[in-house]
Protein backbone atom coordinates (compact mmCIF):
# COMPACT_ATOMS: atom_id res chain seq x y z
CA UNK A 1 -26.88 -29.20 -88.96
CA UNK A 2 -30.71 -27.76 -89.28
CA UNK A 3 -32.09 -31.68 -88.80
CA UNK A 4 -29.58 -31.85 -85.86
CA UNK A 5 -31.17 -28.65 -84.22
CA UNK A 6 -34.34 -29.77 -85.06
CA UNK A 7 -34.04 -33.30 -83.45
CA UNK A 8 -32.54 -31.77 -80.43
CA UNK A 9 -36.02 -29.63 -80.14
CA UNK A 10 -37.93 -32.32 -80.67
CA UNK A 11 -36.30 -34.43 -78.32
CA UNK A 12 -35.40 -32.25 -74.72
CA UNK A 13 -37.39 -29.67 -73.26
CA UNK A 14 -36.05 -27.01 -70.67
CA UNK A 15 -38.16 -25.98 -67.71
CA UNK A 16 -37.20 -23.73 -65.33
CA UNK A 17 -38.83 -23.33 -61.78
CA UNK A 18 -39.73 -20.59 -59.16
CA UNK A 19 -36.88 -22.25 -56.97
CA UNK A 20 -34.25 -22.09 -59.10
CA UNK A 21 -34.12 -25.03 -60.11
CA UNK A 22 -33.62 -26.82 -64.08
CA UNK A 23 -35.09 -29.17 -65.41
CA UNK A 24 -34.69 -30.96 -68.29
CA UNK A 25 -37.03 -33.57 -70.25
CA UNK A 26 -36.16 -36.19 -72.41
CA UNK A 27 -38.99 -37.66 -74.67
CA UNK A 28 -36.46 -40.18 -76.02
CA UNK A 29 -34.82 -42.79 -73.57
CA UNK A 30 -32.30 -43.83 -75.81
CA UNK A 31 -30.56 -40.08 -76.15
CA UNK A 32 -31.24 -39.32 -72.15
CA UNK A 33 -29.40 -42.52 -71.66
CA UNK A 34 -26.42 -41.46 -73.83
CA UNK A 35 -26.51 -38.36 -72.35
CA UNK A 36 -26.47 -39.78 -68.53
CA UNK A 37 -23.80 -42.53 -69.84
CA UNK A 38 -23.58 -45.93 -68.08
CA UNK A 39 -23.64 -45.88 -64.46
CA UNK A 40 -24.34 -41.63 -65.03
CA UNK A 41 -20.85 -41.77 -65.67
CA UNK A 42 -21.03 -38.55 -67.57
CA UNK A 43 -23.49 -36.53 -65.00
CA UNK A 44 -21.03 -37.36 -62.25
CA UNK A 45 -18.08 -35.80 -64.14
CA UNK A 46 -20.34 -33.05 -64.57
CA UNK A 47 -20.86 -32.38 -61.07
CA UNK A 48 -17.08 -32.83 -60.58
CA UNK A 49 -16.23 -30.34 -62.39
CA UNK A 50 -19.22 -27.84 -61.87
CA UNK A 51 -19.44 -28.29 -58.36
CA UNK A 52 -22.90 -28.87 -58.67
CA UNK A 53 -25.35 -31.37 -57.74
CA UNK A 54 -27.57 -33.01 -60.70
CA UNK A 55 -30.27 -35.50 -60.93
CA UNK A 56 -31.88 -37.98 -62.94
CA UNK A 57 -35.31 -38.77 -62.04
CA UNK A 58 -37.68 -40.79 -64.64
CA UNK A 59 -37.03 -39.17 -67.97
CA UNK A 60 -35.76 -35.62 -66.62
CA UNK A 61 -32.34 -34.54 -65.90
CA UNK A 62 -32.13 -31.33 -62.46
CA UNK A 63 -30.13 -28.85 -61.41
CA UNK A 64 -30.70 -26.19 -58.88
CA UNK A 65 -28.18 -23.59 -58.44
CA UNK A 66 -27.60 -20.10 -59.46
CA UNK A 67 -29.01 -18.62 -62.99
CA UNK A 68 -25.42 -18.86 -63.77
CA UNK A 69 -24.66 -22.45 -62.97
CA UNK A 70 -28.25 -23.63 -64.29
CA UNK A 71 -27.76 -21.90 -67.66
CA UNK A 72 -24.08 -23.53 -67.85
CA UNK A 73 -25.40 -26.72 -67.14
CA UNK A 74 -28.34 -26.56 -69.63
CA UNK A 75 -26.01 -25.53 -72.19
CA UNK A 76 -23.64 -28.61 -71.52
CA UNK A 77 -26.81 -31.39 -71.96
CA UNK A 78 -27.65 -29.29 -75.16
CA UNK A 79 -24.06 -30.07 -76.39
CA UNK A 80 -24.07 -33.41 -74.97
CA UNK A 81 -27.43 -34.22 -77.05
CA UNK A 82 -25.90 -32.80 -80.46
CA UNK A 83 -22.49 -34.79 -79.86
CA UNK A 84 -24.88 -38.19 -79.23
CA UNK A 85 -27.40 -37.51 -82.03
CA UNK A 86 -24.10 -37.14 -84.70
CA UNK A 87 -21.82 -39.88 -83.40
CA UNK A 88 -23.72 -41.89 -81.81
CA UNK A 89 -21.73 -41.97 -78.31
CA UNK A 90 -19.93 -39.80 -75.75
CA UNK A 91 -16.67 -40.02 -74.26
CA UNK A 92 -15.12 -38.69 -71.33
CA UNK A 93 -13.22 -35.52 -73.44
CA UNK A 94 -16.98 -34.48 -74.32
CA UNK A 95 -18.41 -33.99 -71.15
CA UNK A 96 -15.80 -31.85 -70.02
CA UNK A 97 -15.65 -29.91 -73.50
CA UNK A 98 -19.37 -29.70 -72.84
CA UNK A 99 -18.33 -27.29 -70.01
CA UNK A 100 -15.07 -25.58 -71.12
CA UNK A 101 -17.16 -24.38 -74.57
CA UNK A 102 -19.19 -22.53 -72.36
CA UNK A 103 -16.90 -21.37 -69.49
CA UNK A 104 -15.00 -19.53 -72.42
CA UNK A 105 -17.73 -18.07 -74.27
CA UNK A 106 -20.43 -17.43 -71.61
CA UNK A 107 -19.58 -13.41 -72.24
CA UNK A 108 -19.51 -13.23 -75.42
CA UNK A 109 -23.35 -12.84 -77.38
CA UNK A 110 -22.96 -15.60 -80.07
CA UNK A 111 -24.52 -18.69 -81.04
CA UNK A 112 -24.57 -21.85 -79.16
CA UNK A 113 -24.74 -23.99 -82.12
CA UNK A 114 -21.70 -26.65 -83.03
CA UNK A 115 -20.19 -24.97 -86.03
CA UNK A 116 -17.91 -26.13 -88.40
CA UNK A 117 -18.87 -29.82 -88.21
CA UNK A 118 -16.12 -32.03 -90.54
CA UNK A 119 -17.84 -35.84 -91.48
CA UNK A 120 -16.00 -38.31 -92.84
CA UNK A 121 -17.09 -41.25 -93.24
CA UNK A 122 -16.46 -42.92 -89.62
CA UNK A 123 -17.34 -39.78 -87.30
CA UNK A 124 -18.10 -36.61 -87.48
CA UNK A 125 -15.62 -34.29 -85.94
CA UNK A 126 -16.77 -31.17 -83.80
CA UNK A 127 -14.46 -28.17 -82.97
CA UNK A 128 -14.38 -27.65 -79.40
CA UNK A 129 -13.78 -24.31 -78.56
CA UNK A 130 -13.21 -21.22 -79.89
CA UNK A 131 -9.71 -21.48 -81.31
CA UNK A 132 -10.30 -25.31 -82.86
CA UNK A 133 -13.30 -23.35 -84.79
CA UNK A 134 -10.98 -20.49 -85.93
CA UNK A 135 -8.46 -23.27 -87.28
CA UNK A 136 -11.04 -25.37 -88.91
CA UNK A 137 -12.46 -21.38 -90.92
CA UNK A 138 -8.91 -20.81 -91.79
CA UNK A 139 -8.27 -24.37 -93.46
CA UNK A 140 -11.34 -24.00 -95.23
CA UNK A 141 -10.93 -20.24 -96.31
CA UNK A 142 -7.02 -19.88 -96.04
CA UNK A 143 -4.26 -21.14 -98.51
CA UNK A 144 -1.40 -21.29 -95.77
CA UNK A 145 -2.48 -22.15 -92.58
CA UNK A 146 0.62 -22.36 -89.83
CA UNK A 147 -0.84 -23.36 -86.28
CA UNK A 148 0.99 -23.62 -82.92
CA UNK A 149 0.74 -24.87 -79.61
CA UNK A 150 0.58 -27.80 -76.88
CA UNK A 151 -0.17 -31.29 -77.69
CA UNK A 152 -4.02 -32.87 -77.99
CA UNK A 153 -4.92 -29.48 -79.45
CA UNK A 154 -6.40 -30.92 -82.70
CA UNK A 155 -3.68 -29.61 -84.56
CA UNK A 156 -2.85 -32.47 -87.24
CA UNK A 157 -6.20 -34.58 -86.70
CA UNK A 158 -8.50 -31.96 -87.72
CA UNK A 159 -6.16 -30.96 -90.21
CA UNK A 160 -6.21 -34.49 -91.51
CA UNK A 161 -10.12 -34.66 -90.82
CA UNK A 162 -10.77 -31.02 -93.42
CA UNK A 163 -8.00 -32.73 -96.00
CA UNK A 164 -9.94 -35.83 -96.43
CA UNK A 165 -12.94 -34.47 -96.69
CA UNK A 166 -11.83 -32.37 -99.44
CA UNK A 167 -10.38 -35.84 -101.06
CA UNK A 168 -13.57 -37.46 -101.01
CA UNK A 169 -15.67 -34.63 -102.39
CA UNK A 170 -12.86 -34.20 -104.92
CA UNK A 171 -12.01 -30.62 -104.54
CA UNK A 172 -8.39 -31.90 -104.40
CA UNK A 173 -6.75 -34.47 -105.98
CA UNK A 174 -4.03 -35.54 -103.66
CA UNK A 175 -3.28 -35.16 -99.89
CA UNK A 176 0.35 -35.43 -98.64
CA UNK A 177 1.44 -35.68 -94.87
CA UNK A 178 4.85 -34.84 -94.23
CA UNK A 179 7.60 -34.62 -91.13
CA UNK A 180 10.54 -34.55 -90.29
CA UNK A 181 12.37 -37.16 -89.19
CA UNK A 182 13.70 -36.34 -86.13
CA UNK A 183 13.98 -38.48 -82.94
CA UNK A 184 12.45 -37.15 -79.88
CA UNK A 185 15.30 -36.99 -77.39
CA UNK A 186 17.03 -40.48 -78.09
CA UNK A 187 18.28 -42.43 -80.91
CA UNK A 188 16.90 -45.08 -82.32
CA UNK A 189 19.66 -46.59 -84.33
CA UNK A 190 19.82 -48.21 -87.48
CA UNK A 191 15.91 -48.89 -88.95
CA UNK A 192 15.86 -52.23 -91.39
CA UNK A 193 13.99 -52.60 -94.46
CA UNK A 194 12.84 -50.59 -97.34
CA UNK A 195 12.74 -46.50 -97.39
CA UNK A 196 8.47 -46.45 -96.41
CA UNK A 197 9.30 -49.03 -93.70
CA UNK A 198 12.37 -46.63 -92.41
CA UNK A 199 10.28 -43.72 -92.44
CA UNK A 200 6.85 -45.38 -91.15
CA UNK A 201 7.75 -45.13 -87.28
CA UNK A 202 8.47 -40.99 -87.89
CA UNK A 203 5.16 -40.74 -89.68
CA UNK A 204 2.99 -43.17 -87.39
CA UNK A 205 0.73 -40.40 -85.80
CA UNK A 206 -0.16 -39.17 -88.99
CA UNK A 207 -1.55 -42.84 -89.91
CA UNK A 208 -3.38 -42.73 -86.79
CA UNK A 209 -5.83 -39.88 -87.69
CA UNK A 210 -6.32 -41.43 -91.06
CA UNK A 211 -7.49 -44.58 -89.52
CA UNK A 212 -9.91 -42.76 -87.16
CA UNK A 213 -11.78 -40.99 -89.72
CA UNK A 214 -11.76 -43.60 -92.39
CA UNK A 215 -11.58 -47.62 -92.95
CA UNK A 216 -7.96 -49.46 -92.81
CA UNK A 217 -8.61 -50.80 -95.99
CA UNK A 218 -9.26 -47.74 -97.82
CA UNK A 219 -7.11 -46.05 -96.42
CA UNK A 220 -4.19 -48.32 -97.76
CA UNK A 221 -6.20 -48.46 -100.93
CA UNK A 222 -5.72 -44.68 -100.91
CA UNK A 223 -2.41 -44.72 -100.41
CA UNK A 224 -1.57 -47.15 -102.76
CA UNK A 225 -3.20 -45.32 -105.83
CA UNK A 226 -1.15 -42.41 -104.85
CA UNK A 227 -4.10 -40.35 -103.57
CA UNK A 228 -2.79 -39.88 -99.93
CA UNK A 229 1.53 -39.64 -99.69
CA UNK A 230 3.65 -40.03 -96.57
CA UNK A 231 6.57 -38.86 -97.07
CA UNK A 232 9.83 -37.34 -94.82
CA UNK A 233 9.95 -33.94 -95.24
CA UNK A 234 13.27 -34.53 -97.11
CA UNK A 235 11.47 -35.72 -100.07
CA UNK A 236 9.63 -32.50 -100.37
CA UNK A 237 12.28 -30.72 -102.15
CA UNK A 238 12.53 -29.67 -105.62
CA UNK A 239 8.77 -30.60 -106.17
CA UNK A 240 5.51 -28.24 -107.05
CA UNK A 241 2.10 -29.15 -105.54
CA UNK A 242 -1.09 -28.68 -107.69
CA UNK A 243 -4.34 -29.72 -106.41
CA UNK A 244 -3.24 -30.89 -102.92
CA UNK A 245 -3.81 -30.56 -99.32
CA UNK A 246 -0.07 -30.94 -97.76
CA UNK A 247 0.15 -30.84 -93.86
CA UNK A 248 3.66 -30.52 -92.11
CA UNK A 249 3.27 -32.01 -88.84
CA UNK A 250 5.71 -31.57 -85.95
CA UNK A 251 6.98 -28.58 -87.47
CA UNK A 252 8.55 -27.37 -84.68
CA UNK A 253 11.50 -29.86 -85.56
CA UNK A 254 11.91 -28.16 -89.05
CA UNK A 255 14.65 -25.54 -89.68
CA UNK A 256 14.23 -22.20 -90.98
CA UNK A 257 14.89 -23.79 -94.60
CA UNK A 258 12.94 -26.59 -94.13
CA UNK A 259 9.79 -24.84 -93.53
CA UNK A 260 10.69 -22.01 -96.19
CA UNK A 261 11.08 -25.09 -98.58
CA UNK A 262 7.82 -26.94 -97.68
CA UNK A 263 5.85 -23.44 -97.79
CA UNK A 264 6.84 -22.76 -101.25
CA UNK A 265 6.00 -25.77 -103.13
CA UNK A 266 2.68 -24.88 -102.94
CA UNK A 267 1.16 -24.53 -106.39
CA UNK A 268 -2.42 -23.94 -107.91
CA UNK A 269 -5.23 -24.96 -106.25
CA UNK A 270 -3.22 -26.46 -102.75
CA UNK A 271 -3.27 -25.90 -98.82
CA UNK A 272 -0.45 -26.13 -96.63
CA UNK A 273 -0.55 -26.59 -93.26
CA UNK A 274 2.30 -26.13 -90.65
CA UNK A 275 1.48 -27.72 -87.42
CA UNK A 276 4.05 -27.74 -84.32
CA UNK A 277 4.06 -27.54 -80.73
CA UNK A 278 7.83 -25.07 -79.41
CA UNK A 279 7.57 -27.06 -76.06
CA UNK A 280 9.00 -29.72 -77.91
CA UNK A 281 11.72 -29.39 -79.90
CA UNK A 282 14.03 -32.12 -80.71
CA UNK A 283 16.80 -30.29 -82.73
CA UNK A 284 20.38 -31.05 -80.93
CA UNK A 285 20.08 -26.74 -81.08
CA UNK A 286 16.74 -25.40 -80.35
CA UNK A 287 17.13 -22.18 -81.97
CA UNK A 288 17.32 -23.47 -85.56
CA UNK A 289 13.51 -24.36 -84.98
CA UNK A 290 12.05 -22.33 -87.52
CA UNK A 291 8.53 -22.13 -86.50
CA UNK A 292 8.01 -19.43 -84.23
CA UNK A 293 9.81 -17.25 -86.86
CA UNK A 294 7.62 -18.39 -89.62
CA UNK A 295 4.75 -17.03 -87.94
CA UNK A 296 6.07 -13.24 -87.34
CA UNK A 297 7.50 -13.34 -90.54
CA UNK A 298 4.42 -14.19 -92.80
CA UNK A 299 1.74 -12.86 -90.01
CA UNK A 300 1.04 -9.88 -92.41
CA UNK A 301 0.17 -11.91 -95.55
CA UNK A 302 -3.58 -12.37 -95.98
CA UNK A 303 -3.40 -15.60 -97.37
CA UNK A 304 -1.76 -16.95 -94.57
CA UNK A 305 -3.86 -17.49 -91.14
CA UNK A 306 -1.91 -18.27 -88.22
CA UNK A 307 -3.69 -20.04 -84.87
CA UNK A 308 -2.11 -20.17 -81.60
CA UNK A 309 -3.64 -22.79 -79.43
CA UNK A 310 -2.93 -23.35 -75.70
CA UNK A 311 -4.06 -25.58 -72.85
CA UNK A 312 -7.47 -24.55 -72.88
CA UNK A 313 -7.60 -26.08 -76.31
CA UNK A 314 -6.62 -29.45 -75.48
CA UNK A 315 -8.79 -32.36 -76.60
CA UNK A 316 -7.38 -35.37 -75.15
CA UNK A 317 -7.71 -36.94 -71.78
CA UNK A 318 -8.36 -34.20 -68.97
CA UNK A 319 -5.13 -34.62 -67.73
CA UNK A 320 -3.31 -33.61 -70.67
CA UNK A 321 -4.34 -29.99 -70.18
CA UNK A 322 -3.25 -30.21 -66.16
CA UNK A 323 0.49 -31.66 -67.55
CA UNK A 324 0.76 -28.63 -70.03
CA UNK A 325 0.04 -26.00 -67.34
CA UNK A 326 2.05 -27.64 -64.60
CA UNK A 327 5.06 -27.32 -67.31
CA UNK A 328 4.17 -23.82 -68.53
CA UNK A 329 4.10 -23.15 -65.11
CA UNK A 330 7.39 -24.42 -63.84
CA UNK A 331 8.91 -22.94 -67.19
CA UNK A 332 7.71 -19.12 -66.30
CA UNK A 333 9.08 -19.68 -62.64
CA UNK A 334 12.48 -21.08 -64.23
């Protein structure tokens, strides 16, 4: 993190002018190209969503506006350069968590600095916002960690992203992903094959995030030796887990039981992690989910942190976060 901060200084420097106007200066083309992104893809979305106008001129990046505006955008390049320098790219999802880190916390006095930074061995993945950072404390600092909320939150993936970090740097010996295996609003009939290949399409998501922060074949290589499990959350029962990291993911399709099961098999030296979204339950009856009641019940218990994300939170494609709120919103007019 200090060499990242360091490179970042060494690399941009702000200037402000008597006319309001930013500037910033690049002395490496390479990173003011990533930053820009082909065709200034990224400083278009930018001034999209900003409603500002920026330009690129030689090795210098400008933005006049208000003190408000120009400190919002200077913040956003900042973030932009850290996210290149660590991974090496930027994607769409960035630029505008570039702006909605700030937009949340431009009130608050606190540091500007990505925190809580989780590398595996493909990526390195960044919290982005305020809530993802509280998540990633808690399953650091927490034994029980049961987190809520809409989809493309980061719920299971940085979940999966702290577990097999811990895995690698041997601080547990074993990580388990677990769901249940419920079908999301239609049936899918009779599955062939062995029990892993009936219970593969339930737990395919989870796979997924494994392959994004680490290599297929290892991976597989992982799971053969026994070091990572994917398992229904039927199988759960009756066992105690030492020196593990198990996740629950779409918990929101557990019963009461189920999730009172799954909590306490934890043994010494584990996590668990429930993760679920109550938008989107698939029980035939939606009140046995048992999620929502978890979290008043154990909300007092200082070894249990529990995170409630919402659309501001959401990580995927831009239009993920517009979906959630057009349903939240049709659901509180309902």
């Amino acid at each position: 993190m200090k060499n990242t901060i360091q490179n970042i200084k060494s690399n941009i420097k702000v200037v402000y002018s008597d006319n309001d106007t930013l500037s910033i200066i690049f002395n490496s083309n390479e990173l003011l190209s990533g930053v820009v992104g082909e065709f200034n893809s990224n400083i278009k979305e930018l001034e999209n969503i900003t409603q500002t106008s920026i330009y690129t001129r030689g090795n210098s990046i400008s933005v006049k506006g208000s003190s408000k505006k120009n400190e919002l955008i200077k913040n956003a390049i900042t973030f932009l350069s850290e996210q290149f320098l660590i991974n090496g790219s930027i994607e769409k999802k960035d630029v505008h968590s570039s702006i909605t880190k700030f937009m949340i916390s431009e009130n608050k006095t606190k540091s500007n600095k990505i925190d809580y930074i989780i590398k595996t061995p493909k990526k390195s993945v960044i919290p982005r916002s305020e809530k993802q950072k509280n998540y990633v404390r808690a399953l650091n600092e927490k034994d029980i960690i049961i987190s809520a909320g809409p989809a493309g939150t980061g719920k299971t993936f940085l979940a999966v992203a702290v577990a097999l970090t811990m895995l690698l740097e041997k601080k547990i010996e074993r990580i388990i992903l677990s769901r249940p295996a419920v079908e999301a609003g239609e049936r899918l009939g009779f599955l062939p094959g062995d029990m892993r290949e009936k219970v593969d399409p339930y737990l395919r998501p989870l796979y997924d995030s494994l392959y994004d922060l680490l290599d297929y074949e290892k991976i597989q290589k992982k799971i053969e030796i026994g070091d990572i499990e994917i398992a229904p959350l039927a199988f759960m029962r009756g066992r105690t887990l030492k020196n593990s990291f198990a996740i629950l993911d779409e918990a929101q399709n557990a019963t009461d039981t189920q999730i009172k099961m799954f909590l306490t098999r934890i043994g010494e030296n584990s996590k668990i992690v429930i993760n679920g979204d109550p938008s989107q339950i698939d029980l035939p009856n939606k009140s046995l989910s048992g999620l929502e009641r978890s979290k008043k019940i154990l909300r007092d218990i200082n070894e249990i942190s529990t995170v409630n994300f919402d659309h501001e939170d959401v990580v995927r494609h831009p239009l993920v976060s517009k979906i959630v709120r057009a349903y939240n919103k049709d659901k509180d007019n309902g």
